[in-house]
N, C-alpha and C. Protein backbone atom coordinates (compact mmCIF):
# COMPACT_ATOMS: atom_id res chain seq x y z
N UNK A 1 -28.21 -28.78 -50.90
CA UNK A 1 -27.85 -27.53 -51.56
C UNK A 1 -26.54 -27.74 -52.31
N UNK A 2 -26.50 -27.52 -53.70
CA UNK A 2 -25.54 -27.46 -54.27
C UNK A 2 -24.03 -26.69 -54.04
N UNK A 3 -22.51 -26.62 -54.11
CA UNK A 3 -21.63 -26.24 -53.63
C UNK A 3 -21.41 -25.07 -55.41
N UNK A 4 -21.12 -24.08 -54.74
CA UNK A 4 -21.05 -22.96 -56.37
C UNK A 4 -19.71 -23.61 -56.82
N UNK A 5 -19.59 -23.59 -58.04
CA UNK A 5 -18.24 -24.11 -58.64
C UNK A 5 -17.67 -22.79 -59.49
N UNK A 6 -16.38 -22.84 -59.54
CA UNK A 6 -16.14 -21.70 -60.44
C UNK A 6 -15.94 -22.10 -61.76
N UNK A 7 -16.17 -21.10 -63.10
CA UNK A 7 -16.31 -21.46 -64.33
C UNK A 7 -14.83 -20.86 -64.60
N UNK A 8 -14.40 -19.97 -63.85
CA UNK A 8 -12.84 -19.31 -64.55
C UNK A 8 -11.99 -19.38 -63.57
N UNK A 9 -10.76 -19.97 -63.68
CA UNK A 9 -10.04 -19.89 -62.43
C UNK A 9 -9.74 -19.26 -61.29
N UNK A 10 -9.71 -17.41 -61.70
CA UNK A 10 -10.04 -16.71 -61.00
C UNK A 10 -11.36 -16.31 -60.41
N UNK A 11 -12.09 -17.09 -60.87
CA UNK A 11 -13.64 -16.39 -60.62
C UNK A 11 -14.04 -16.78 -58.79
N UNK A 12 -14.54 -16.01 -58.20
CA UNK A 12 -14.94 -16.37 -56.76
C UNK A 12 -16.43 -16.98 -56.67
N UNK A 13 -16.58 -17.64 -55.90
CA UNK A 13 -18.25 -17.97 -56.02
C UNK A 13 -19.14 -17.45 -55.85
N UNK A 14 -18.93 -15.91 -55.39
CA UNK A 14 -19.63 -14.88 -55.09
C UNK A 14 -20.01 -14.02 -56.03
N UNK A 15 -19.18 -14.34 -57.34
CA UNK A 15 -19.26 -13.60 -58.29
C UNK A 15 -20.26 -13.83 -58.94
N UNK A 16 -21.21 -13.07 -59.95
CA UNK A 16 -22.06 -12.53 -60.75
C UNK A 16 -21.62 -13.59 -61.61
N UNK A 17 -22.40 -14.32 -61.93
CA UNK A 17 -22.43 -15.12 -63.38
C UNK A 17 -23.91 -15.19 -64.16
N UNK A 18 -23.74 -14.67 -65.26
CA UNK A 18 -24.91 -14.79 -66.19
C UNK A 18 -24.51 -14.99 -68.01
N UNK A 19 -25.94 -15.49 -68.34
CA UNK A 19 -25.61 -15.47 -70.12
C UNK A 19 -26.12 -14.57 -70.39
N UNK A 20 -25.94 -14.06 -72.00
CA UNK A 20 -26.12 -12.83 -72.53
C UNK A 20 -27.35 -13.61 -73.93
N UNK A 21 -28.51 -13.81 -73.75
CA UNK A 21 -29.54 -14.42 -75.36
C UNK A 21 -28.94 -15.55 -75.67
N UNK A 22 -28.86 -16.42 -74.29
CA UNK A 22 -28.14 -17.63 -74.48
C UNK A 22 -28.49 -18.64 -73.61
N UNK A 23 -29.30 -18.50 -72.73
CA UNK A 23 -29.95 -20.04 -71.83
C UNK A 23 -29.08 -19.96 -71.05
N UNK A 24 -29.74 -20.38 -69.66
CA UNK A 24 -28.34 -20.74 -68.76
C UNK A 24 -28.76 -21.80 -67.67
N UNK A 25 -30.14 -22.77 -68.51
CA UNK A 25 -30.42 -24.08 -67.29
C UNK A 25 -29.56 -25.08 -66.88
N UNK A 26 -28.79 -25.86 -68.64
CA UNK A 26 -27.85 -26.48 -68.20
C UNK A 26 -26.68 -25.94 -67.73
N UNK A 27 -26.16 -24.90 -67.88
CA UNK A 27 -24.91 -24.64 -66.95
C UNK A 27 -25.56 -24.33 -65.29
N UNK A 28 -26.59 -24.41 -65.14
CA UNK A 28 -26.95 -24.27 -63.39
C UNK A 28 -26.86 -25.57 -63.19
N UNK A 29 -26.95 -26.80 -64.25
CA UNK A 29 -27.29 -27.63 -63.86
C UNK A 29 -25.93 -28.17 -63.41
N UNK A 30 -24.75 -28.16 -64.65
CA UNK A 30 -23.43 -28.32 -64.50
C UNK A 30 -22.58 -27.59 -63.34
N UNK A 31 -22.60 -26.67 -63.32
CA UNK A 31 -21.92 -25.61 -62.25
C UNK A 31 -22.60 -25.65 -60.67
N UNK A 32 -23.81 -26.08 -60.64
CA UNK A 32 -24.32 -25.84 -59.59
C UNK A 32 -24.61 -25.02 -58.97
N UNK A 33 -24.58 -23.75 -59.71
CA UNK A 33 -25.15 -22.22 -58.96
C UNK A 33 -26.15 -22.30 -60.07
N UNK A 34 -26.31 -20.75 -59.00
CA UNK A 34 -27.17 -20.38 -59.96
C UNK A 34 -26.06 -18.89 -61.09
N UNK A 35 -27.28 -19.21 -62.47
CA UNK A 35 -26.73 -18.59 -63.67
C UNK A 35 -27.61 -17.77 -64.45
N UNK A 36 -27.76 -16.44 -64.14
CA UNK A 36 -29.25 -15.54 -64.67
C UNK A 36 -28.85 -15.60 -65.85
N UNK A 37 -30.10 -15.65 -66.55
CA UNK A 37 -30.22 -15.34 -67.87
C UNK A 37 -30.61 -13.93 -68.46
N UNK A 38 -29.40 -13.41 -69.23
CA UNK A 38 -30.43 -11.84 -69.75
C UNK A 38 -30.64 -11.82 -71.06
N UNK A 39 -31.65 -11.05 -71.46
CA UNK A 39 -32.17 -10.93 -72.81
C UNK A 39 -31.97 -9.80 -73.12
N UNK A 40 -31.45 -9.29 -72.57
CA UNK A 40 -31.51 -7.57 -73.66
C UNK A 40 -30.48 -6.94 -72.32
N UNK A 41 -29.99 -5.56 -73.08
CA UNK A 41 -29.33 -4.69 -72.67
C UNK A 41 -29.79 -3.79 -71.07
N UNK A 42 -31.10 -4.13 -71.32
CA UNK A 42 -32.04 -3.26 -69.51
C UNK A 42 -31.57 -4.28 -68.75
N UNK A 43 -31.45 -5.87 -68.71
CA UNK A 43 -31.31 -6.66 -67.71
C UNK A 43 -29.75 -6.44 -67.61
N UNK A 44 -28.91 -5.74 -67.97
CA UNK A 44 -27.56 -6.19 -67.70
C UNK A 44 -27.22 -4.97 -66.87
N UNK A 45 -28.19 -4.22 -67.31
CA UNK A 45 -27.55 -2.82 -66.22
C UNK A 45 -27.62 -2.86 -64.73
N UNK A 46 -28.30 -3.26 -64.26
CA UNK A 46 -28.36 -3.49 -62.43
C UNK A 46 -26.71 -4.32 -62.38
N UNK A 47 -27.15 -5.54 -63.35
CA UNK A 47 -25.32 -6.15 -62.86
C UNK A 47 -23.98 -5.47 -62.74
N UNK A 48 -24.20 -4.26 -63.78
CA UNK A 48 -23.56 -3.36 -64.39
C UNK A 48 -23.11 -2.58 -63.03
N UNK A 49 -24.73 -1.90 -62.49
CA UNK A 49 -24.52 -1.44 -61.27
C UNK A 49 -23.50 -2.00 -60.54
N UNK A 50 -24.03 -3.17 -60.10
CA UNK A 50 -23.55 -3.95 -58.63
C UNK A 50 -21.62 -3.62 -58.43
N UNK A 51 -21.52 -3.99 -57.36
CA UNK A 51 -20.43 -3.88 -56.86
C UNK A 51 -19.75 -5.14 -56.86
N UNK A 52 -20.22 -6.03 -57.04
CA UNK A 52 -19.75 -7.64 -57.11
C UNK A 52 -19.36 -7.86 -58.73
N UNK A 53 -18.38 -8.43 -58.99
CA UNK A 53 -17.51 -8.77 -60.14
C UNK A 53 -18.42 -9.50 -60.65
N UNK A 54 -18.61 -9.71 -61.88
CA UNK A 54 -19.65 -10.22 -63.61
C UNK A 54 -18.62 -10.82 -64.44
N UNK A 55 -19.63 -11.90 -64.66
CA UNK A 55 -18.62 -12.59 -65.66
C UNK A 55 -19.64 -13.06 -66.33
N UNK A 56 -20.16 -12.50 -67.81
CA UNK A 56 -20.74 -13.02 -69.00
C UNK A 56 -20.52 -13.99 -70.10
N UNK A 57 -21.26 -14.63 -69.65
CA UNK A 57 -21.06 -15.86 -71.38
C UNK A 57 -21.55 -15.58 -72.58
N UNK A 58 -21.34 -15.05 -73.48
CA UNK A 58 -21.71 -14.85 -74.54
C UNK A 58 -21.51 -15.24 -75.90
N UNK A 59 -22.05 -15.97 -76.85
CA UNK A 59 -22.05 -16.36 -77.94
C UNK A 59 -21.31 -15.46 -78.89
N UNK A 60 -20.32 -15.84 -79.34
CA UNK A 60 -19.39 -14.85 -80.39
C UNK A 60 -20.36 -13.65 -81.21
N UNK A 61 -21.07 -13.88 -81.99
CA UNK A 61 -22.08 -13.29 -82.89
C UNK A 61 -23.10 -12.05 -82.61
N UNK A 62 -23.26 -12.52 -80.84
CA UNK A 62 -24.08 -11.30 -79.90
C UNK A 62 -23.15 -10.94 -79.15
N UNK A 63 -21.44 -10.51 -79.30
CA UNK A 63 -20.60 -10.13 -78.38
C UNK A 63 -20.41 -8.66 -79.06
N UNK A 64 -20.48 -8.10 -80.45
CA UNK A 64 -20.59 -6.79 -80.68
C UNK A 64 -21.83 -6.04 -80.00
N UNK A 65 -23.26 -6.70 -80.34
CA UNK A 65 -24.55 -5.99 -79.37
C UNK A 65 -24.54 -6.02 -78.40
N UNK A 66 -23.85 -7.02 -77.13
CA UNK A 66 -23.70 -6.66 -76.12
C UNK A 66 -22.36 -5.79 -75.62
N UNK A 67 -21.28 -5.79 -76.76
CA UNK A 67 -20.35 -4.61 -75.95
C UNK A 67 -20.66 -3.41 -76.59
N UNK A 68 -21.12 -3.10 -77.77
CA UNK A 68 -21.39 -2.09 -77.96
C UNK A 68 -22.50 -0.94 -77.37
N UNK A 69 -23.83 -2.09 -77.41
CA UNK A 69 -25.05 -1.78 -76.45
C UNK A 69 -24.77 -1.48 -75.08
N UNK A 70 -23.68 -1.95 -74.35
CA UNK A 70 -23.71 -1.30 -72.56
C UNK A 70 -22.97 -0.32 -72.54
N UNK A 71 -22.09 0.47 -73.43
CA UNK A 71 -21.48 1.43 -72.78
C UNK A 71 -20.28 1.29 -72.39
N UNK A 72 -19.71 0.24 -71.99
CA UNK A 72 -19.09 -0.08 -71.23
C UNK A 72 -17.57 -0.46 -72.16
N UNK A 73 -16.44 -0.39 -71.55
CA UNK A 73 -15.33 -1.69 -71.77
C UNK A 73 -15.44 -3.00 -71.25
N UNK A 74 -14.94 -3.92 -72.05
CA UNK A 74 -14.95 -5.47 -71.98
C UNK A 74 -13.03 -5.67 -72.38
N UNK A 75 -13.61 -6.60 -71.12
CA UNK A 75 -12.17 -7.73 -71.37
C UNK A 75 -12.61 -9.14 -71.54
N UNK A 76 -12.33 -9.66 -72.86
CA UNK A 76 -12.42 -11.08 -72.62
C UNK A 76 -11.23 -11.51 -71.90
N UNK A 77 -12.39 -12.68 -71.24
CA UNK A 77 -11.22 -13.38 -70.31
C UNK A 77 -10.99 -15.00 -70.45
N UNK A 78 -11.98 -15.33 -71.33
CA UNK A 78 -11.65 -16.54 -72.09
C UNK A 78 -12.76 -17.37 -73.04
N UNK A 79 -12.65 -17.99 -73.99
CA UNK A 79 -13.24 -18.26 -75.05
C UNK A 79 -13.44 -20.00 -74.81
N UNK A 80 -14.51 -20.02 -75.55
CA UNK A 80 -14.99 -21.83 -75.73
C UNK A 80 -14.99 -21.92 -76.99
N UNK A 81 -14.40 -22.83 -77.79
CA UNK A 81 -15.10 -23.44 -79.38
C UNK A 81 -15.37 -24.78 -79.30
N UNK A 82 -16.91 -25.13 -79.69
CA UNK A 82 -17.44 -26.47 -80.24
C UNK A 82 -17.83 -26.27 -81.35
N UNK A 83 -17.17 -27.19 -82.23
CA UNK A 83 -16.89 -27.15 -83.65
C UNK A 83 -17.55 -25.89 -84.16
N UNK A 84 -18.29 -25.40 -84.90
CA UNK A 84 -18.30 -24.01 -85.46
C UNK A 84 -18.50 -23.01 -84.42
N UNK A 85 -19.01 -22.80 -83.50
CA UNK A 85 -19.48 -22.02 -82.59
C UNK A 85 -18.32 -21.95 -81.42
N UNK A 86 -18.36 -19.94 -81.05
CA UNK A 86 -17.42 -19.82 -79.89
C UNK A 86 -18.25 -19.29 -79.00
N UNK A 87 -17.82 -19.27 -77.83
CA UNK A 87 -18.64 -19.02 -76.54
C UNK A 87 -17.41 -17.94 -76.17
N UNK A 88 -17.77 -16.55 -75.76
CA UNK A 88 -16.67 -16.16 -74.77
C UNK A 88 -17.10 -16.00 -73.83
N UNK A 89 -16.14 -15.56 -73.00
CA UNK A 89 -16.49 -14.99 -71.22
C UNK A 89 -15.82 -13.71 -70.86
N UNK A 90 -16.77 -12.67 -70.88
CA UNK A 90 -16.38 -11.47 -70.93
C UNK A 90 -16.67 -10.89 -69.32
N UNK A 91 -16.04 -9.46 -69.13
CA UNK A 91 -16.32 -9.34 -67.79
C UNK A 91 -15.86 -7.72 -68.06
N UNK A 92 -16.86 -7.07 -67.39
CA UNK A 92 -16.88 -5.39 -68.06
C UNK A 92 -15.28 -4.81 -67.07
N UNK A 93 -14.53 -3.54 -67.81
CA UNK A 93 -13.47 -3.22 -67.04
C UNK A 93 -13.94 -2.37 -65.98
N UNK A 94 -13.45 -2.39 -64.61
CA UNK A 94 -13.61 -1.23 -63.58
C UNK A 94 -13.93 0.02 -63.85
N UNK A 95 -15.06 1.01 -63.41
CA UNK A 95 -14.95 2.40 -63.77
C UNK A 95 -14.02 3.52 -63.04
């Protein structure tokens, strides 16, 4: 059984990690947890629900449809760039 690794310094291993219309085999493969994948705005709401802290990866380009689409506030909490393309890591604010 794989050991969960954290992707953000603060992040706990208990925490909610998923992508947002973005694949998430190789980072299960890299990280060693597991990493749900969502496709649309209905799969993010149960996470939304939960009581356990979320931390989304999301492709710069689908970071307006997904903050605009949940409702919600976002804090990014940190960004990736490989050469043209940014990755952030967003994580919705407390209600």
């Amino acid at each position: 059984v794989a050991e969960d690794h954290a992707v953000l310094p603060h992040e706990r291993p208990g925490d909610q990690l998923v992508t947002y219309k973005l694949g998430s085999l190789s980072l299960q493969f890299y990280l060693g947890r597991t990493v749900r994948e969502l496709q649309d705005q209905q799969a993010l709401a149960p996470f939304l629900a939960a009581e356990r802290p979320l931390y989304v990866i999301v492709h710069d380009r689908r970071w307006p449809e997904l903050r605009d689409g949940s409702g919600r506030s976002w804090t990014r909490v940190d960004e990736l760039e490989f050469g043209d393309v940014r990755w952030l890591v967003v994580t919705p604010v407390p209600r």
